[in-house]
C-alpha atoms as a PDB file:
ATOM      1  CA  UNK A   1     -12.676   0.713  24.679  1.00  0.00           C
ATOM      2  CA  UNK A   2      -8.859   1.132  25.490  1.00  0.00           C
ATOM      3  CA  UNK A   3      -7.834   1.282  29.601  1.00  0.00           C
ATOM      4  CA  UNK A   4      -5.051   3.547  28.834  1.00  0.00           C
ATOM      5  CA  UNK A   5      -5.910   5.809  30.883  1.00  0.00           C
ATOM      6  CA  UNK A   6      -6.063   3.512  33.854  1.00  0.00           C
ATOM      7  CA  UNK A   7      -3.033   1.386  33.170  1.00  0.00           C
ATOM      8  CA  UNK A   8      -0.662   5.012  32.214  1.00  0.00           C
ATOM      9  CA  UNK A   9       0.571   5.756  35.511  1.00  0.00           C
ATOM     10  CA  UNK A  10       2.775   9.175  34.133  1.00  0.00           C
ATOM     11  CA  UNK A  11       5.125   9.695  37.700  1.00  0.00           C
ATOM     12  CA  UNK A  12       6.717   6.733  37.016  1.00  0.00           C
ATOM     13  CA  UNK A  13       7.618   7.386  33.422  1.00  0.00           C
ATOM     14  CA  UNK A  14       8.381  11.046  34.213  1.00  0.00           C
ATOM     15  CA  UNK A  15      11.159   9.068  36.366  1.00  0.00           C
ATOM     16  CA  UNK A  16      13.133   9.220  32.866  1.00  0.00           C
ATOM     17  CA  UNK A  17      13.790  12.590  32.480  1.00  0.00           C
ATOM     18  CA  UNK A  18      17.088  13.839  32.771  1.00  0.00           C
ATOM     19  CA  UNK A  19      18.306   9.716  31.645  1.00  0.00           C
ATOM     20  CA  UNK A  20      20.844  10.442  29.294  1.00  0.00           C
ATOM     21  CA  UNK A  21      22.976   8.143  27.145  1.00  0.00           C
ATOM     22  CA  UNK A  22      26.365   8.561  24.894  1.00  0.00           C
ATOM     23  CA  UNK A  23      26.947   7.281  21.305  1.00  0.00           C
ATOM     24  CA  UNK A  24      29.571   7.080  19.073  1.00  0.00           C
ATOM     25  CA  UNK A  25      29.813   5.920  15.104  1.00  0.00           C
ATOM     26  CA  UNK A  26      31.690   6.915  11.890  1.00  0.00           C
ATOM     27  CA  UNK A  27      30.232   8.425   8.701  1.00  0.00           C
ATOM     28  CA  UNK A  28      31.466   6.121   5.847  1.00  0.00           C
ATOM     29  CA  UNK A  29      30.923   6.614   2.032  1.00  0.00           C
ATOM     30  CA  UNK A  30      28.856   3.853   2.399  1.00  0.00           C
ATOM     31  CA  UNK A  31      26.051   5.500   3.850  1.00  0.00           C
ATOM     32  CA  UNK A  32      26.230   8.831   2.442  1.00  0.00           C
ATOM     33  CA  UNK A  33      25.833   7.026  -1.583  1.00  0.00           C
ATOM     34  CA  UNK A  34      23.114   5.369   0.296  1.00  0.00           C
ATOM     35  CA  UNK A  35      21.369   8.243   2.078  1.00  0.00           C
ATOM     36  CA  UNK A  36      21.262  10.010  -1.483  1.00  0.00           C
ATOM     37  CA  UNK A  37      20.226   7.149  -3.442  1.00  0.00           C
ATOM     38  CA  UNK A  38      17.210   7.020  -0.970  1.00  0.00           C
ATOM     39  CA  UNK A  39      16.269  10.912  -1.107  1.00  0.00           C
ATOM     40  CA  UNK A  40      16.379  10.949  -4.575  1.00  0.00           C
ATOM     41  CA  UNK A  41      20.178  12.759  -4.668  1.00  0.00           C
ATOM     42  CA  UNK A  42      23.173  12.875  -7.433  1.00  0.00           C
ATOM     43  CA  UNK A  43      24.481   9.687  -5.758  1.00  0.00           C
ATOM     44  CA  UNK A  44      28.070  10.307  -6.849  1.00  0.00           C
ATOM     45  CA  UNK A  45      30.989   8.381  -5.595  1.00  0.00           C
ATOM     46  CA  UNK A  46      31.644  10.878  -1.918  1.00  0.00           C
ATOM     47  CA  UNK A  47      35.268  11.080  -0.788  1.00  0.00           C
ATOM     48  CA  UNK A  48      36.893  11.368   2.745  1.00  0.00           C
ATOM     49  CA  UNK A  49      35.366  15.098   3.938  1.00  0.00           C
ATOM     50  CA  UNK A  50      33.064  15.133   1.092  1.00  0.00           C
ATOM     51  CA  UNK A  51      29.803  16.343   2.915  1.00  0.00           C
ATOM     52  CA  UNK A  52      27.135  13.878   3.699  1.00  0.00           C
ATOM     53  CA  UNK A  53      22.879  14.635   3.993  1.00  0.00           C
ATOM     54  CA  UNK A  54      22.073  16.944   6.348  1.00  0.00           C
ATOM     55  CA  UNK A  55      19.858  14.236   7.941  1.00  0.00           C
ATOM     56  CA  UNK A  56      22.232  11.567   7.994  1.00  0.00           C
ATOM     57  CA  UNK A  57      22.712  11.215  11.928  1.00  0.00           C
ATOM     58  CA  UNK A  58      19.662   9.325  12.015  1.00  0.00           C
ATOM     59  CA  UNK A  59      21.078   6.740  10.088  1.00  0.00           C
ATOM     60  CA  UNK A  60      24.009   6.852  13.119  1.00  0.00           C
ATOM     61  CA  UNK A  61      24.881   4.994  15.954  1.00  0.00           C
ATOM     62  CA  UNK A  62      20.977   3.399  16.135  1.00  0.00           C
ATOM     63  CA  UNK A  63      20.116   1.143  19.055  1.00  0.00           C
ATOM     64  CA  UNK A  64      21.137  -2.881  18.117  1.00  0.00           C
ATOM     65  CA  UNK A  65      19.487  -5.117  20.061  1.00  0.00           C
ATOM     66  CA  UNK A  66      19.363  -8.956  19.746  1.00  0.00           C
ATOM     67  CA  UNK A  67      16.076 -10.614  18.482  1.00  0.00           C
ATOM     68  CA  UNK A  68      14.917 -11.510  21.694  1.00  0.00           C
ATOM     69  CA  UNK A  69      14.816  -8.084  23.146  1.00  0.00           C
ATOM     70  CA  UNK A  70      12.200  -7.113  20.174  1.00  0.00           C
ATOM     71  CA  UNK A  71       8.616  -6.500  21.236  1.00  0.00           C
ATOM     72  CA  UNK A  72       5.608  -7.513  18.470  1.00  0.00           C
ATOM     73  CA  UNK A  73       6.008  -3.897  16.920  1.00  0.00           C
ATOM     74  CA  UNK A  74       9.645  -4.591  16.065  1.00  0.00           C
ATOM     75  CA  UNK A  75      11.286  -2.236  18.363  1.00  0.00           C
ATOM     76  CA  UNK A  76      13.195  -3.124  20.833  1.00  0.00           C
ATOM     77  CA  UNK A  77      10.918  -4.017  24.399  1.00  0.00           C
ATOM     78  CA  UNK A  78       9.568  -0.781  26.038  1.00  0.00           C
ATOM     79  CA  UNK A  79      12.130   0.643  29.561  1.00  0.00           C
ATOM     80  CA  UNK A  80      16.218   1.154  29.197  1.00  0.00           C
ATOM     81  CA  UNK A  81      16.593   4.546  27.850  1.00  0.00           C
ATOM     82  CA  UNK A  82      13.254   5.347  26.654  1.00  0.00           C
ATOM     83  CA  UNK A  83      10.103   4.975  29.557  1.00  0.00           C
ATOM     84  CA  UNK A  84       8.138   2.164  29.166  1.00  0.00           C
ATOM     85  CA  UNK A  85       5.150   3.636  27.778  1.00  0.00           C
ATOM     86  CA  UNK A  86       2.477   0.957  28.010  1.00  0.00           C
ATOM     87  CA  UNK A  87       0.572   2.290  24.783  1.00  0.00           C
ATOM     88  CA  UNK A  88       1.457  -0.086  21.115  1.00  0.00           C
ATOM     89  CA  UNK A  89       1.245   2.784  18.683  1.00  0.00           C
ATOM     90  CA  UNK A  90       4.681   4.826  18.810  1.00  0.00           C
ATOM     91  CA  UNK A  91       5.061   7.461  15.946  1.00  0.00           C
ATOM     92  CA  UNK A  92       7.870  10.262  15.584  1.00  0.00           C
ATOM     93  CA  UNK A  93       5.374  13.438  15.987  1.00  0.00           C
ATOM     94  CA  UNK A  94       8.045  15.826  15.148  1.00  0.00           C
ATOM     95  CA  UNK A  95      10.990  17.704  16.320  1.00  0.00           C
ATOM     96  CA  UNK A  96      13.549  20.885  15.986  1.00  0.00           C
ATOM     97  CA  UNK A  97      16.679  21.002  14.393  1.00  0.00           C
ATOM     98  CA  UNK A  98      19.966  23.210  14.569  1.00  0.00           C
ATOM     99  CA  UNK A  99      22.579  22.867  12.057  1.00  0.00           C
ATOM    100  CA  UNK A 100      25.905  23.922  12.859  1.00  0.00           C
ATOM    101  CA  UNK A 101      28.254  21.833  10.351  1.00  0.00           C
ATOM    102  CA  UNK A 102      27.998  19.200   8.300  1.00  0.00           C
ATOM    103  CA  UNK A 103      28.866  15.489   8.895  1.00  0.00           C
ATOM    104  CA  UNK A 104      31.418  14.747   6.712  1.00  0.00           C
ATOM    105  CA  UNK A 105      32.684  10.909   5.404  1.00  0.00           C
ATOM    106  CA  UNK A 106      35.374   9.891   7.430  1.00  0.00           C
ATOM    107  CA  UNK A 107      33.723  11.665  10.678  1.00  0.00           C
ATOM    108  CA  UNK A 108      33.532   9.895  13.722  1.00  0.00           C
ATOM    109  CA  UNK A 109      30.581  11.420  15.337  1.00  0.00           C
ATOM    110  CA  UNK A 110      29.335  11.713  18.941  1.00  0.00           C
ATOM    111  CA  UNK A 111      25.606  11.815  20.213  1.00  0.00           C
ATOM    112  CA  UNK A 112      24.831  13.164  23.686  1.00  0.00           C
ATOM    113  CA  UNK A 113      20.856  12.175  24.333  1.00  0.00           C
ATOM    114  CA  UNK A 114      18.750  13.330  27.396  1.00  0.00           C
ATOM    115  CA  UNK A 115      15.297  12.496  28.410  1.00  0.00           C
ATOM    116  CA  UNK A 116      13.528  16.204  28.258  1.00  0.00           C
ATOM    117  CA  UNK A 117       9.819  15.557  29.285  1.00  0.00           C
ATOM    118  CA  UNK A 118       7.206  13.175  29.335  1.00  0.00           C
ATOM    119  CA  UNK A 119       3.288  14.534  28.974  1.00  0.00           C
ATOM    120  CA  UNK A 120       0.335  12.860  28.826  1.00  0.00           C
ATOM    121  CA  UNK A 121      -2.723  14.287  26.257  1.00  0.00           C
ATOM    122  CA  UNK A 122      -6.173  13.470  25.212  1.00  0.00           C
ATOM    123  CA  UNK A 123      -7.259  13.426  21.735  1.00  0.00           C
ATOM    124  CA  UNK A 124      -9.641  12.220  19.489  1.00  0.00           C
ATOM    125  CA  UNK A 125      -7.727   8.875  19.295  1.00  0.00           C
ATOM    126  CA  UNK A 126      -7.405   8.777  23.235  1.00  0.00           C
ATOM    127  CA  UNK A 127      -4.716   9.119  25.598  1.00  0.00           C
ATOM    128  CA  UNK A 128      -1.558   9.976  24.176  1.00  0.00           C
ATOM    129  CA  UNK A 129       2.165  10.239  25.799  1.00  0.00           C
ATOM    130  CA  UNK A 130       4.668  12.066  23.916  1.00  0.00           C
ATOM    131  CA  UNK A 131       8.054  11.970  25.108  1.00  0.00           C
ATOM    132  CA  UNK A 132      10.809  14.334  24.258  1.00  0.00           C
ATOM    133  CA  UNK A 133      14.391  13.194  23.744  1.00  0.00           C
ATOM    134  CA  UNK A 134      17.376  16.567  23.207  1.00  0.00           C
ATOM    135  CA  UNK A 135      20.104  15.053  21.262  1.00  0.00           C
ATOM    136  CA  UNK A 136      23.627  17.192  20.643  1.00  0.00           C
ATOM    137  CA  UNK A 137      25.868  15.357  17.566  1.00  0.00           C
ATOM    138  CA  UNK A 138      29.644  16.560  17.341  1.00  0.00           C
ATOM    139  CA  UNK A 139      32.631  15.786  15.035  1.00  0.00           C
ATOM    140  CA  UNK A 140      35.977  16.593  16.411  1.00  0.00           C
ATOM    141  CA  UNK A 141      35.521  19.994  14.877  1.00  0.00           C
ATOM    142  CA  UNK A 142      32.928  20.924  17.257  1.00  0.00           C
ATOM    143  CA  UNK A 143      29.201  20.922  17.274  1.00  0.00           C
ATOM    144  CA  UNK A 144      27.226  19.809  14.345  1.00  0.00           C
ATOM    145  CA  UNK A 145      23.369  19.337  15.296  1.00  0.00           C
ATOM    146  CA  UNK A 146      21.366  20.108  18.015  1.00  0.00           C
ATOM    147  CA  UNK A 147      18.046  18.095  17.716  1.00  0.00           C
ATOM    148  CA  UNK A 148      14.561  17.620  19.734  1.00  0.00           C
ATOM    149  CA  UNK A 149      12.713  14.960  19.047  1.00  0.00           C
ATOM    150  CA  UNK A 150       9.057  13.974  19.829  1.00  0.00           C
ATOM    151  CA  UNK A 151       7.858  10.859  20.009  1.00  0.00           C
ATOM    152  CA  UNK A 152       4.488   9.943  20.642  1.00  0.00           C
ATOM    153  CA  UNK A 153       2.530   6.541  21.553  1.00  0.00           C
ATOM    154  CA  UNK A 154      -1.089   6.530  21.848  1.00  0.00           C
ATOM    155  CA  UNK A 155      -3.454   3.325  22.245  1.00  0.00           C
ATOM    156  CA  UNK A 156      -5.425   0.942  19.761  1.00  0.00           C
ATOM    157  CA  UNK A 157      -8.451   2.332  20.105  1.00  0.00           C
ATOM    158  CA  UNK A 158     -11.743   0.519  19.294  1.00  0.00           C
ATOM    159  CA  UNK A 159     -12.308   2.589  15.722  1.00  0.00           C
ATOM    160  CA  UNK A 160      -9.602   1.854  13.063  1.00  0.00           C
ATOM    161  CA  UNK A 161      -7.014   4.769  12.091  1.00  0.00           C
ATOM    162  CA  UNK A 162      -8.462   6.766   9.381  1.00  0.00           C
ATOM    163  CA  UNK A 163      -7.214   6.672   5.765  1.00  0.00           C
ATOM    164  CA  UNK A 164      -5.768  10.242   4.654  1.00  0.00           C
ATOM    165  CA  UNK A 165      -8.120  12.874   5.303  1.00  0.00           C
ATOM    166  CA  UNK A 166     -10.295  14.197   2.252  1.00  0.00           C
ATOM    167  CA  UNK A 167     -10.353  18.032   3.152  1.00  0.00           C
ATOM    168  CA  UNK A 168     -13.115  20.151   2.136  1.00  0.00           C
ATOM    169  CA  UNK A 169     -10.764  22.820   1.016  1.00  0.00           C
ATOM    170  CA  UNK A 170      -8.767  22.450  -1.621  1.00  0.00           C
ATOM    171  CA  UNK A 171      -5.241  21.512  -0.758  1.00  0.00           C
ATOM    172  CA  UNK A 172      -2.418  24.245  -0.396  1.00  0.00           C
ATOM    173  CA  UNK A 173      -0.939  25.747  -3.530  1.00  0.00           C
ATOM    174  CA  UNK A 174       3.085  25.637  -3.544  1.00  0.00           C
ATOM    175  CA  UNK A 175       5.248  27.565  -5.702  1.00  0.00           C
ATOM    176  CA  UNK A 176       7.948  25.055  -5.561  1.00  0.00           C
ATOM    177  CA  UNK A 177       7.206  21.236  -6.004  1.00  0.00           C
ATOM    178  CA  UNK A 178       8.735  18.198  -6.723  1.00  0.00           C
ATOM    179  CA  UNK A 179       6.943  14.429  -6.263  1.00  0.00           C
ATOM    180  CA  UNK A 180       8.197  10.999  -5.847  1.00  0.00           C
ATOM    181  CA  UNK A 181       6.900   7.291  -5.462  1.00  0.00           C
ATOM    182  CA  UNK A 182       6.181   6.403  -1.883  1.00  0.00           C
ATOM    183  CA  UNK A 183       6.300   2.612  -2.407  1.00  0.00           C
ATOM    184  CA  UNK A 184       7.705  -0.315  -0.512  1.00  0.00           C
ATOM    185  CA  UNK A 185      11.533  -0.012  -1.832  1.00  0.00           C
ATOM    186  CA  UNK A 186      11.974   3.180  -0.729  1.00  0.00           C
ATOM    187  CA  UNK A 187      10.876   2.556   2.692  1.00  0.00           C
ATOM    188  CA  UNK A 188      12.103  -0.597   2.773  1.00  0.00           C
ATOM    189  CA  UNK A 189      16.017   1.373   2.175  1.00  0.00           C
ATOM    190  CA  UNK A 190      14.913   4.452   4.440  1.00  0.00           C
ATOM    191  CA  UNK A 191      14.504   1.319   7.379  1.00  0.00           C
ATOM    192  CA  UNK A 192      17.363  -0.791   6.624  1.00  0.00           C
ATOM    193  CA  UNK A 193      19.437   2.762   6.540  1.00  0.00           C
ATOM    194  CA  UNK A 194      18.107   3.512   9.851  1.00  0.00           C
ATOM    195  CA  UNK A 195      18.341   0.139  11.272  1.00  0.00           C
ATOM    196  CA  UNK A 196      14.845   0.165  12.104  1.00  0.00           C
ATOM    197  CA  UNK A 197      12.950  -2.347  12.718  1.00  0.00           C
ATOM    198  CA  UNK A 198       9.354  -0.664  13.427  1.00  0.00           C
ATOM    199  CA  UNK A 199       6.904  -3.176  11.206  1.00  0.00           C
ATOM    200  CA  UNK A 200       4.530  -0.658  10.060  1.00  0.00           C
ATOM    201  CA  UNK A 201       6.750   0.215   7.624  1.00  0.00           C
ATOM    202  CA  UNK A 202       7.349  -2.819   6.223  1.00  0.00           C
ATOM    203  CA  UNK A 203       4.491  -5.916   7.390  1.00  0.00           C
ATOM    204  CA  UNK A 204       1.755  -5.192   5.693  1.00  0.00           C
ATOM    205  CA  UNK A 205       0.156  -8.064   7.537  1.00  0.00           C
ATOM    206  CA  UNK A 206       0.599  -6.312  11.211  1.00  0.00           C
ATOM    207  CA  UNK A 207       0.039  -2.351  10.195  1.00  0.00           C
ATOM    208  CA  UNK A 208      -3.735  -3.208   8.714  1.00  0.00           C
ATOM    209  CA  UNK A 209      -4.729  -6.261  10.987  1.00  0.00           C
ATOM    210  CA  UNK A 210      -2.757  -5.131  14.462  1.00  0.00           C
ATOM    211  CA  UNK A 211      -2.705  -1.609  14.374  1.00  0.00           C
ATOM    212  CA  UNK A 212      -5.496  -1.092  11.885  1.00  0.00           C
ATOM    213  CA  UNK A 213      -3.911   1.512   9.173  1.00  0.00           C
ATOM    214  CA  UNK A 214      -5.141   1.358   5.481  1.00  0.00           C
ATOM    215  CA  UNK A 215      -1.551   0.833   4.600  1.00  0.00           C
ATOM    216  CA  UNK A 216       2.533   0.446   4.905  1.00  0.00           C
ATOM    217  CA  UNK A 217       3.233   4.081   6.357  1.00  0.00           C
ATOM    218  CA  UNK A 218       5.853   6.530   5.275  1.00  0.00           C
ATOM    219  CA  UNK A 219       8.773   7.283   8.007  1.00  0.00           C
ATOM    220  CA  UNK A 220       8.087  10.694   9.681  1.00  0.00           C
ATOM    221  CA  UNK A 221      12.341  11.385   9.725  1.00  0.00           C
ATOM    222  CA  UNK A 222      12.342  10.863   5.811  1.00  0.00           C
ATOM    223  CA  UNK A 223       9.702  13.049   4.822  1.00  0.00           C
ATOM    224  CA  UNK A 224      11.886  15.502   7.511  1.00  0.00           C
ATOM    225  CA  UNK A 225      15.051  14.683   5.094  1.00  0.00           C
ATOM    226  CA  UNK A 226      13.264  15.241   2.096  1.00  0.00           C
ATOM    227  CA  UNK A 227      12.057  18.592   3.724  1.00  0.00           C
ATOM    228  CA  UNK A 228      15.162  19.699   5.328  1.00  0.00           C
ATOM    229  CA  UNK A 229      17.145  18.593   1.891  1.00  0.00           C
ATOM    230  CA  UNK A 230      14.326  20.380  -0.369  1.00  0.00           C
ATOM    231  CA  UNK A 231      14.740  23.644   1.557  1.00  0.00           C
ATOM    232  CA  UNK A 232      18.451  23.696   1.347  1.00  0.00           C
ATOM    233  CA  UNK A 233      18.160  22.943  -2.661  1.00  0.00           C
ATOM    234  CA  UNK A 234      16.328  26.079  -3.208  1.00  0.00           C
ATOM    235  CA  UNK A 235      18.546  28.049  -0.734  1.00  0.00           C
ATOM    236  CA  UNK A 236      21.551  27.586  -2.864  1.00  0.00           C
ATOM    237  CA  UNK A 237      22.894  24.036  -0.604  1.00  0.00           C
ATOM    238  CA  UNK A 238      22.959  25.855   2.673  1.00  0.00           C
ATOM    239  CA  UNK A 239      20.901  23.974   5.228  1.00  0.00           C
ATOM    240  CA  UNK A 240      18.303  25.975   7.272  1.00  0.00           C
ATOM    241  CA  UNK A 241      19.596  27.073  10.603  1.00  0.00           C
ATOM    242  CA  UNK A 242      16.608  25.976  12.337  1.00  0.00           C
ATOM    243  CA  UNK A 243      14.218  23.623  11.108  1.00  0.00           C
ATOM    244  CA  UNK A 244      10.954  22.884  12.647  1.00  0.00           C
ATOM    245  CA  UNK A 245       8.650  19.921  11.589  1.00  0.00           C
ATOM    246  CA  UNK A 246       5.343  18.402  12.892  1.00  0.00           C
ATOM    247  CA  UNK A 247       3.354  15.337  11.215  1.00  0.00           C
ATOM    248  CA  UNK A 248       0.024  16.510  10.826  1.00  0.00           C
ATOM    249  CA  UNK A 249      -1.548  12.784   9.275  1.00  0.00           C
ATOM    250  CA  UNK A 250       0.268   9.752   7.629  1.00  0.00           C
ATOM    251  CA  UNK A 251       1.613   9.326   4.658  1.00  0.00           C
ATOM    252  CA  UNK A 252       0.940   5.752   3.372  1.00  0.00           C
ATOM    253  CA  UNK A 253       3.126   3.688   0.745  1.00  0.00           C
ATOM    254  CA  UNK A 254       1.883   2.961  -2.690  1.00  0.00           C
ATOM    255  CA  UNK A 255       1.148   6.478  -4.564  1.00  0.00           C
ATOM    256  CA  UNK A 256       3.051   9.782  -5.227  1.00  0.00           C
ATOM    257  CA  UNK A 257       3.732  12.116  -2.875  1.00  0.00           C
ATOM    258  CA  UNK A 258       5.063  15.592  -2.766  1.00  0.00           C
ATOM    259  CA  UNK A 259       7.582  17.779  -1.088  1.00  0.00           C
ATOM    260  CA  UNK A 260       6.150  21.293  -1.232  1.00  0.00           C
ATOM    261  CA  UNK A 261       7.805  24.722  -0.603  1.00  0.00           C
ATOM    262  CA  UNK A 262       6.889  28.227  -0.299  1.00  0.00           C
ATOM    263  CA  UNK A 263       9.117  31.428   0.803  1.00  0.00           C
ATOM    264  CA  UNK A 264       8.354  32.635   3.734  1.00  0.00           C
ATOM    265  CA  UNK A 265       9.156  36.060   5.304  1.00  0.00           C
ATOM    266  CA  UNK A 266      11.321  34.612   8.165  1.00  0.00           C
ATOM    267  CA  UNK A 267      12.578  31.911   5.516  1.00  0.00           C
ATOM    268  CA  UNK A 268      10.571  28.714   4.200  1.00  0.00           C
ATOM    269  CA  UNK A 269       7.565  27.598   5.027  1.00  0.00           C
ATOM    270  CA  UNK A 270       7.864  23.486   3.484  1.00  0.00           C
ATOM    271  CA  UNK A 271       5.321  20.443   3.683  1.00  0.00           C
ATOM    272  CA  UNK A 272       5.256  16.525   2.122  1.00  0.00           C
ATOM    273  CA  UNK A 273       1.815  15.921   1.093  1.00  0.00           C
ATOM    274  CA  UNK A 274       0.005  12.659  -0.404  1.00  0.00           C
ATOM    275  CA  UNK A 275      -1.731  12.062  -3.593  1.00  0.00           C
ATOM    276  CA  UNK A 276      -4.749  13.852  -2.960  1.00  0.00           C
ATOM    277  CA  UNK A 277      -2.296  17.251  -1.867  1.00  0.00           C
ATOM    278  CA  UNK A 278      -3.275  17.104   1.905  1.00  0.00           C
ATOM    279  CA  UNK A 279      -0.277  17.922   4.138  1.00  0.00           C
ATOM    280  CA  UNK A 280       1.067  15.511   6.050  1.00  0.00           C
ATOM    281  CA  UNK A 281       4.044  16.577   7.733  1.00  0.00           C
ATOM    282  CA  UNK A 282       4.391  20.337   8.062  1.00  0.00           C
ATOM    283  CA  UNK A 283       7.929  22.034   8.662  1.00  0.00           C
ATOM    284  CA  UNK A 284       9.340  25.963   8.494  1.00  0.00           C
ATOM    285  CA  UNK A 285      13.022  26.752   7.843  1.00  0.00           C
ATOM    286  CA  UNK A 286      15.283  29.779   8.897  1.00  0.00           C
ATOM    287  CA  UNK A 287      18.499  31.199   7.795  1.00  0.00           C
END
């Protein structure tokens, strides 16, 4: 039976809103021929001002902390920046993005973050705490994204995490569709791209026997890439204005998965989706 609830005490981590931190890094060629080997793009050979993913900040100016500031999960130990929330299981939920320009190679980019909220939930699983983090990311030409993000942690709860859910229904029918491997190279690159050290996407070991999943699980920002990406490839390269993503279940390594799209009539309605065609992260673009 978890204590959450008893050991969560949410003034304290509400202390962290409004915390706000500044970060700085440059967009080499490097990372963009990386970035598009990894989402499955013409990899090319980019040039100074040649455009990079429309994703790639999250590969940018990502915390680096020594090894003895980790904690078991592989992030770095819970406070500084981000509250200490006191539950193991941290997953990004979801978010909102606003594209204003593209990085470009060559770049030196700025990130302004802020604390937004901090709320407490109960679900099915338990308590959960989801804490929201606005990000701004400029170039010297101005402003280039304006991002929420949404990251929740919940507890280890005394029933295992489910494998994907079999839906009764049959799964959604898209008229655009393209599928990929999910398997442990590719999320193996997405982490090392990211600098991130979270072990449930890479130790088998700790996601089935610590946290209890069925298997190695899928970043939530790549399937967002490979949503946000999809949607601009079938919008004639022009990235959504907004784009607005949720993960709805996880998407575990080791079978195909799908990047789905239908049109919409305020744009693009798009979704990844496992083997079996049941959504797992859910986003809609606008022009």
């Amino acid at each position: 039976m978890t204590t959450a609830p008893a050991t969560l005490d949410l003034d304290h981590l509400r202390q962290w809103i409004g915390r706000s931190e500044q970060k700085t890094d440059v967009v080499t060629a490097h990372l963009v021929r990386g970035l598009r080997a990894t989402l499955f793009m013409e990899i090319d050979d980019p040039k100074p001002g040649d455009a990079a993913p429309f994703t790639a900040h999250w590969c940018l100016a990502q915390p680096v902390y020594p090894m003895s500031q980790l904690g078991p999960d592989g992030h770095p130990t819970r406070g500084g920046f981000l509250p200490p929330v006191p539950l193991p299981r941290r997953m990004w939920a979801g978010g909102e993005l606003e594209f204003f320009d593209s990085l470009r190679v060559g770049d030196e980019m700025k990130r302004g973050s802020r604390i937004s909220d901090v709320t407490m939930k109960t679900g099915s699983t338990g308590v959960l705490c989801f804490v929201s983090v606005q990000h701004e990311v400029t170039t010297p030409r101005g402003v280039a994204i304006r991002e929420r993000q949404d990251i929740v942690y919940r507890d280890v709860s005394s029933s295992a995490p489910a494998a994907p859910a079999k839906s009764a229904s049959p799964p959604p029918a898209a008229k655009h569709r393209e599928s990929h491997m999910a398997d442990e190279v590719l999320l193996f690159r997405y982490s090392a791209l990211t600098f991130n050290g979270h072990r449930i996407h890479y130790d088998r070991d700790y996601v089935t026997k610590v946290e209890g999943y069925p298997g190695l699980i899928f970043h939530g920002p790549m399937q967002a890439a490979f949503l946000v990406e999809y949607a601009a490839k079938l919008h004639g390269g022009a990235a959504p204005k907004k784009f607005v993503y949720r993960g709805v279940q996880p998407l575990f390594a080791g079978s195909e998965f799908s990047v789905n799209a239908n049109d919409a009539s305020t744009g693009m309605e798009l979704w990844t989706a496992n083997s079996d065609g049941a959504p797992t992260m859910k986003g809609t673009a606008t022009w």
